[in-house]
Protein backbone atom coordinates (compact mmCIF):
# COMPACT_ATOMS: atom_id res chain seq x y z
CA UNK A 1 0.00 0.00 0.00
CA UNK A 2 1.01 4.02 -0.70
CA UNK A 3 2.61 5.08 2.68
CA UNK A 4 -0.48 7.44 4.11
CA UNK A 5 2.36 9.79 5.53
CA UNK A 6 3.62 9.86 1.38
CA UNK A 7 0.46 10.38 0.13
CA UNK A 8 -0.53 13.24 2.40
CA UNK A 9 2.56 14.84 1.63
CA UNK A 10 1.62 14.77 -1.75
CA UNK A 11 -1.56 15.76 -1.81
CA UNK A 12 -0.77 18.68 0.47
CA UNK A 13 1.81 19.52 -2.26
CA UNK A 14 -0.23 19.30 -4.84
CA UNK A 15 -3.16 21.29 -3.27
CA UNK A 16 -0.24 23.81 -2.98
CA UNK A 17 1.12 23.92 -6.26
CA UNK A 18 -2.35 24.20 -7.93
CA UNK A 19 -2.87 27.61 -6.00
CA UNK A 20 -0.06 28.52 -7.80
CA UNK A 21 -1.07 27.44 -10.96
CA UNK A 22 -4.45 29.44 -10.43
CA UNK A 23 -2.09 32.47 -10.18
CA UNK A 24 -0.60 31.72 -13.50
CA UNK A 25 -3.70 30.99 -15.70
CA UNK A 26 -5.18 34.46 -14.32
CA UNK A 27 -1.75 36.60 -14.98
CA UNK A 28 -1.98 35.27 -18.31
CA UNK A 29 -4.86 36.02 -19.41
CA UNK A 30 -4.71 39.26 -17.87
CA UNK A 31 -1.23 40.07 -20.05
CA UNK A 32 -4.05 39.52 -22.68
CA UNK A 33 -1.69 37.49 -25.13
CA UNK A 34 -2.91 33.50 -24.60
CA UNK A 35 -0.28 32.40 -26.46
CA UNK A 36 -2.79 30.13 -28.49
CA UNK A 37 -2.13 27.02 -30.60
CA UNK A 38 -3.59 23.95 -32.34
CA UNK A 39 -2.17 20.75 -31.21
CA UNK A 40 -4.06 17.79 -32.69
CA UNK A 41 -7.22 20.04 -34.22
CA UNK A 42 -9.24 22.99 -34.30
CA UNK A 43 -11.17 22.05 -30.86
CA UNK A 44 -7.73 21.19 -29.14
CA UNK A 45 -6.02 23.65 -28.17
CA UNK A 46 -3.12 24.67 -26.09
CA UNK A 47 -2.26 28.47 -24.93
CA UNK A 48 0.45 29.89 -23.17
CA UNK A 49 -0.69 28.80 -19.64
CA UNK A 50 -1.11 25.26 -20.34
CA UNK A 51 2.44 25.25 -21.08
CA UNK A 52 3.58 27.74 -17.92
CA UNK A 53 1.47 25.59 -15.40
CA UNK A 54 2.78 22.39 -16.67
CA UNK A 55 6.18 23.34 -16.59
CA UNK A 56 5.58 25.33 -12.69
CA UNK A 57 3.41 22.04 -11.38
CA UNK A 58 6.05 19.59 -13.29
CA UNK A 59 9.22 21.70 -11.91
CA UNK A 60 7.86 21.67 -8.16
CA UNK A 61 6.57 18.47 -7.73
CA UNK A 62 10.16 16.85 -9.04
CA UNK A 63 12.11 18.61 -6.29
CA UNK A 64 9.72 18.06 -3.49
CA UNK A 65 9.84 14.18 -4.54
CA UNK A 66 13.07 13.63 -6.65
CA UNK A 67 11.51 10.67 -8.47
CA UNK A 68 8.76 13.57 -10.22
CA UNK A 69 5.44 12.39 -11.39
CA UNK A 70 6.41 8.50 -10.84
CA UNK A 71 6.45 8.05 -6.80
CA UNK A 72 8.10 4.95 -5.70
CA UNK A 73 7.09 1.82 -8.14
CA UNK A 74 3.30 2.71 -7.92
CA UNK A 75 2.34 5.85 -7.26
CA UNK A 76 1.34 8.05 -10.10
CA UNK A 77 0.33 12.22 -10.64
CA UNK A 78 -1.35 12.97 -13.47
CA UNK A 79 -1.61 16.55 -14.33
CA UNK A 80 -3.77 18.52 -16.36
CA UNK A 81 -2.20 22.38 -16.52
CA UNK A 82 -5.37 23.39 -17.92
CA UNK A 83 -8.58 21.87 -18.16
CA UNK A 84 -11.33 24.03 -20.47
CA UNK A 85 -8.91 24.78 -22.65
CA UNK A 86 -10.99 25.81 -25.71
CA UNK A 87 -12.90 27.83 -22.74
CA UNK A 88 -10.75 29.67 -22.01
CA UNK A 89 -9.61 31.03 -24.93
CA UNK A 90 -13.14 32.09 -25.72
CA UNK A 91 -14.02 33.79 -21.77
CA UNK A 92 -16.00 31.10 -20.30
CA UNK A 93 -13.59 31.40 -17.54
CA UNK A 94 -15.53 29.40 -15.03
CA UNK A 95 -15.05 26.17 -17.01
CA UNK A 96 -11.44 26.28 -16.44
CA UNK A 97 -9.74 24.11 -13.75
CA UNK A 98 -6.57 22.90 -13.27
CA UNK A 99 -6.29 18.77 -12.00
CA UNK A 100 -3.62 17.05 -9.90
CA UNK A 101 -4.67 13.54 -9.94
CA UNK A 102 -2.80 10.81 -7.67
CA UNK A 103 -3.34 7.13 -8.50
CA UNK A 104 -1.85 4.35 -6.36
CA UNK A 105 -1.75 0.63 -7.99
CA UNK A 106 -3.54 1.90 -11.49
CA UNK A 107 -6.35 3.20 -9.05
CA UNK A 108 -7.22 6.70 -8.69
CA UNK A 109 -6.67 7.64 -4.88
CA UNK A 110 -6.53 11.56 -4.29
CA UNK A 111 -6.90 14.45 -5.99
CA UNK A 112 -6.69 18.39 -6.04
CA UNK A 113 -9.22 20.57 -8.43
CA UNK A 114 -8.41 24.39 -8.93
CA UNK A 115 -10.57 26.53 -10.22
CA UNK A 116 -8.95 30.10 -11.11
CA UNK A 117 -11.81 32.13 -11.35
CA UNK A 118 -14.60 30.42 -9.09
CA UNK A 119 -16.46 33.56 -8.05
CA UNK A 120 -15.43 35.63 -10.81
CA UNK A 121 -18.78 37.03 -11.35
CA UNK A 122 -19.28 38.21 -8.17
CA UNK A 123 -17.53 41.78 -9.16
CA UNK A 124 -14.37 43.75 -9.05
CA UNK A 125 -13.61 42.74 -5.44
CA UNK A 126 -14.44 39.25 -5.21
CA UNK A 127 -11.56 37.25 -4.27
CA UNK A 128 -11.32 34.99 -6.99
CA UNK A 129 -10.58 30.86 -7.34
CA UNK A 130 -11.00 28.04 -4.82
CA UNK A 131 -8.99 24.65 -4.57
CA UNK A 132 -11.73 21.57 -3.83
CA UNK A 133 -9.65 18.06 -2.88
CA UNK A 134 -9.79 14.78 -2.16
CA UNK A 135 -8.91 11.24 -0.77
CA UNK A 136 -9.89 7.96 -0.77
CA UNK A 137 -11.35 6.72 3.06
CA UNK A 138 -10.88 10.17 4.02
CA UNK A 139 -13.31 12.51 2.04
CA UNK A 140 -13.05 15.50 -0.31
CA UNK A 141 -12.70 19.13 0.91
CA UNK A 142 -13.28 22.78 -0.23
CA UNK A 143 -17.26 22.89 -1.58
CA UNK A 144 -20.40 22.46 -0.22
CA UNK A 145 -21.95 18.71 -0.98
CA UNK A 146 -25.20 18.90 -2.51
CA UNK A 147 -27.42 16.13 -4.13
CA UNK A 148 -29.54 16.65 -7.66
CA UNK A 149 -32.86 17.52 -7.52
CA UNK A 150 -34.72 14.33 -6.86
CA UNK A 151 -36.86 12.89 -9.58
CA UNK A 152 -34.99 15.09 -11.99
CA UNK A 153 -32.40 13.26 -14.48
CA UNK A 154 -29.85 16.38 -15.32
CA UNK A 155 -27.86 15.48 -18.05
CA UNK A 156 -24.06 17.45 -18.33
CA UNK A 157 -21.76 17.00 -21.08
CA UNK A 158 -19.46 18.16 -23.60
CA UNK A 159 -19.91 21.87 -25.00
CA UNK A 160 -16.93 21.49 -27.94
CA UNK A 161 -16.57 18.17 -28.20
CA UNK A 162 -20.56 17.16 -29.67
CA UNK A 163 -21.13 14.28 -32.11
CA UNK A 164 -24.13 12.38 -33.13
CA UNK A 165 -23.07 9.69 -30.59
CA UNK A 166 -22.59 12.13 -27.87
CA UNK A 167 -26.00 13.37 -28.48
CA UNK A 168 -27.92 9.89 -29.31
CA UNK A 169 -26.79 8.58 -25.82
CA UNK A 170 -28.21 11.39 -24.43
CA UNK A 171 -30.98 11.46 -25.72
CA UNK A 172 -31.74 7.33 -24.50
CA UNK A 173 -31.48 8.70 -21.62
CA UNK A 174 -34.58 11.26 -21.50
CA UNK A 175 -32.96 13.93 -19.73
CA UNK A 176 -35.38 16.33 -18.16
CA UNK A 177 -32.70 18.80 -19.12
CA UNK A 178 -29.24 19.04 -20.36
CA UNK A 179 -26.24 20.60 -19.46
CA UNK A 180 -23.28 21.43 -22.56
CA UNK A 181 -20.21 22.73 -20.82
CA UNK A 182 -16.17 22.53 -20.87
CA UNK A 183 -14.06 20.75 -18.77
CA UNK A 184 -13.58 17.19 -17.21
CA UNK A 185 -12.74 18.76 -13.80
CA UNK A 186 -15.79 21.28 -14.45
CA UNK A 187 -18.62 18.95 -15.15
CA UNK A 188 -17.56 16.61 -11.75
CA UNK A 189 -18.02 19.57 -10.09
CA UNK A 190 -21.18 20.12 -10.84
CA UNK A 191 -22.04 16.65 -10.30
CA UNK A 192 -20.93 17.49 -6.87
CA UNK A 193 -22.80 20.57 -5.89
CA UNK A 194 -26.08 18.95 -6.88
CA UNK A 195 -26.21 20.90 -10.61
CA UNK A 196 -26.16 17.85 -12.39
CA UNK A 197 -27.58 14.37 -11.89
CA UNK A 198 -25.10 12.24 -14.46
CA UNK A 199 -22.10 13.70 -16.79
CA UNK A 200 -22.43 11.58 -20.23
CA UNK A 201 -19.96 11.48 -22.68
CA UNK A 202 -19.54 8.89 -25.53
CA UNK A 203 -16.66 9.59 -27.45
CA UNK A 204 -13.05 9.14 -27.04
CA UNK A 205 -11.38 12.22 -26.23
CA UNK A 206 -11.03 12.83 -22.52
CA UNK A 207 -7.61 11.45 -21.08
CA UNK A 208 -6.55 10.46 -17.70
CA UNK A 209 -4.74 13.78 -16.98
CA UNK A 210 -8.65 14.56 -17.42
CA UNK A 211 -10.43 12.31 -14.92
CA UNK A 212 -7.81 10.96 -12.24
CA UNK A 213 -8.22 13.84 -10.25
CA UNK A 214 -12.52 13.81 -10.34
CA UNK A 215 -12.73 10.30 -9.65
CA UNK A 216 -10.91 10.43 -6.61
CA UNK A 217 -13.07 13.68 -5.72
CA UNK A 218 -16.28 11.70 -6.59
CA UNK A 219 -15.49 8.29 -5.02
CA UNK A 220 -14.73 10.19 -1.93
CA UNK A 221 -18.02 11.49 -1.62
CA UNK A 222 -19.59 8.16 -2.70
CA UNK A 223 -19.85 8.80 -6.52
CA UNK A 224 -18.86 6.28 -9.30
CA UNK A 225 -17.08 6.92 -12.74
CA UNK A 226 -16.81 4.54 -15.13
CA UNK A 227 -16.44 4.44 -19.53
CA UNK A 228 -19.63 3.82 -21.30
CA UNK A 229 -19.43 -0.04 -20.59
CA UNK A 230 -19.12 0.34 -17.21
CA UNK A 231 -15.54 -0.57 -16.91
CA UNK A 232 -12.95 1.26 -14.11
CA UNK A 233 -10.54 3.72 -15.29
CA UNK A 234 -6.64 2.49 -14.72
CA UNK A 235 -4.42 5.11 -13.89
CA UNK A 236 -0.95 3.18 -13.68
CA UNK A 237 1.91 4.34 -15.87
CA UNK A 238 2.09 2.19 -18.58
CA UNK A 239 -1.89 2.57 -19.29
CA UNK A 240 -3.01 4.37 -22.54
CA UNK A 241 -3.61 8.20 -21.94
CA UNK A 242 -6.63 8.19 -24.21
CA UNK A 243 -10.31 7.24 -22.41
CA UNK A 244 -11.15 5.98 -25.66
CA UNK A 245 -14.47 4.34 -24.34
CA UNK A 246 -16.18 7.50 -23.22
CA UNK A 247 -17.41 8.59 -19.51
CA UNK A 248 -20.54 7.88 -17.47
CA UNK A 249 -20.46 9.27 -13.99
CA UNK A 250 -22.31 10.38 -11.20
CA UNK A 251 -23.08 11.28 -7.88
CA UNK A 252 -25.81 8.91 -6.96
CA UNK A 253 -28.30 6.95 -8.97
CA UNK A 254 -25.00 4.92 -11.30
CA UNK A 255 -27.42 2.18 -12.15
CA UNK A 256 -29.67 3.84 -13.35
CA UNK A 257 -27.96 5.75 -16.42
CA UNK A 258 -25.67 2.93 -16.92
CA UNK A 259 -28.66 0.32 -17.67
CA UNK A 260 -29.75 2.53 -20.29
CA UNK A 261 -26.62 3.43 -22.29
CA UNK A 262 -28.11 1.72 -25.76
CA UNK A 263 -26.03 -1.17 -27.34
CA UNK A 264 -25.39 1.03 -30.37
CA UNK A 265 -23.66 3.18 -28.35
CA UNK A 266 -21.50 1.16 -26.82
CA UNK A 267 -20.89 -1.20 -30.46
CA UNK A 268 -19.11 1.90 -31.29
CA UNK A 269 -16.90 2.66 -28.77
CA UNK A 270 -13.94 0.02 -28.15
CA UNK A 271 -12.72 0.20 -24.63
């Protein structure tokens, strides 16, 4: 097992760092020059503080623990600098987050959510960004717990990322309403604070940069995360980065969504 002193110390770090990287994403965009460009397509996108976080979180967490994002034989970070990418280069700052995930035997343990401009609506003076985090047999930290409306099925997904798939799973579903934003990290947290009864997403796309950190979150607090079969995420080192079987998760209620993901769906998405 992960030595709980190790962990802790690492999670504190983490919690630490992404404060840090909050301060970055905001100076950025406030210098007004994002720095943007196209790394696989038109809908993925990398700026200027994707690249300064990664290099800030990357850079701290190796001299804290000398062995960097691989801790001992079997504990692995995975870092997203900048969740909501796309977001953020068009203003929908409150989609952004940034994600420290730690995984401990390929299974996601602890994790640390940023979010760099929680409250940023709230005027000139608001103090801006929170850090929300989590661990396994412990619980998860920094928000206020809140269950979906019952009765209500609250469907939140992907607001770039759309596809006749995407949208035909959601609509098996018979959503009394639905949800489009951006961000992994974003869309847990609503599941979280009771906006949002399932997040639904069948396509490949997301990575585990992208959901390491929310499933620890949510399995703290007694949610489940799975792809569209129904199969666990792994999060050890060797695993491929790409969640190429979609996501299904929420914060109660698992069964239900899952038992009516339709066959067609999942025929086209290979886990």
């Amino acid at each position: 097992m992960a030595s709980p002193a190790l962990l802790m110390r690492v999670v504190a770090s983490a919690y630490s760092v992404a404060e840090k990287a909050a301060t970055i994403v905001r100076n950025v965009m406030a210098a007004g020059d994002l720095g943007i460009v196209e790394k696989t397509g038109a809908n993925d996108l990398q700026t200027k503080a994707d690249r300064l976080v990664q290099m800030s979180i990357c850079a701290s967490l190796a001299r804290k623990f000398p062995k960097a994002t691989i801790i001992g034989e079997e504990l692995v970070i995975w870092v997203d600098p900048l969740d909501g990418t796309k977001e953020y280069t068009e203003g929908l700052l409150d989609h952004v987050t940034v994600l420290i995930g730690i995984a401990y035997g390929g299974k996601a343990i602890a994790g640390v959510i940023n979010q760099p401009y929680y409250n940023y609506e709230a005027g000139p003076d608001a103090v801006l960004g929170r850090t929300i985090w989590g661990v396994l047999g412990i619980g998860a930290f920094g928000f206020q717990l809140t269950e979906a409306p019952a009765g209500k099925h609250i469907i939140i997904t992907t607001r770039s990322h759309s596809s006749s798939l995407v949208n035909d799973c959601i609509s098996a579903l018979n959503p009394d309403s639905v949800i489009r934003v951006g961000g992994a990290g974003n869309k847990i947290i609503q599941l979280i604070e009771g906006k949002a009864s399932a997040y639904v997403f069948a396509s490949p796309g997301c990575k585990k940069w992208d959901t390491c950190a929310p499933e620890a979150i949510l399995h703290a607090v007694g949610g489940k995360i799975t792809d569209i079969h129904g199969n666990s995420f792994q999060y050890n080192k060797e695993v491929k980065h790409m969640n190429s079987a979609g996501v299904l998760a929420t914060l109660r209620n698992y069964d239900y969504y899952a038992s009516r993901i339709p066959n067609t769906v999942k025929q086209s998405l290979v886990p």
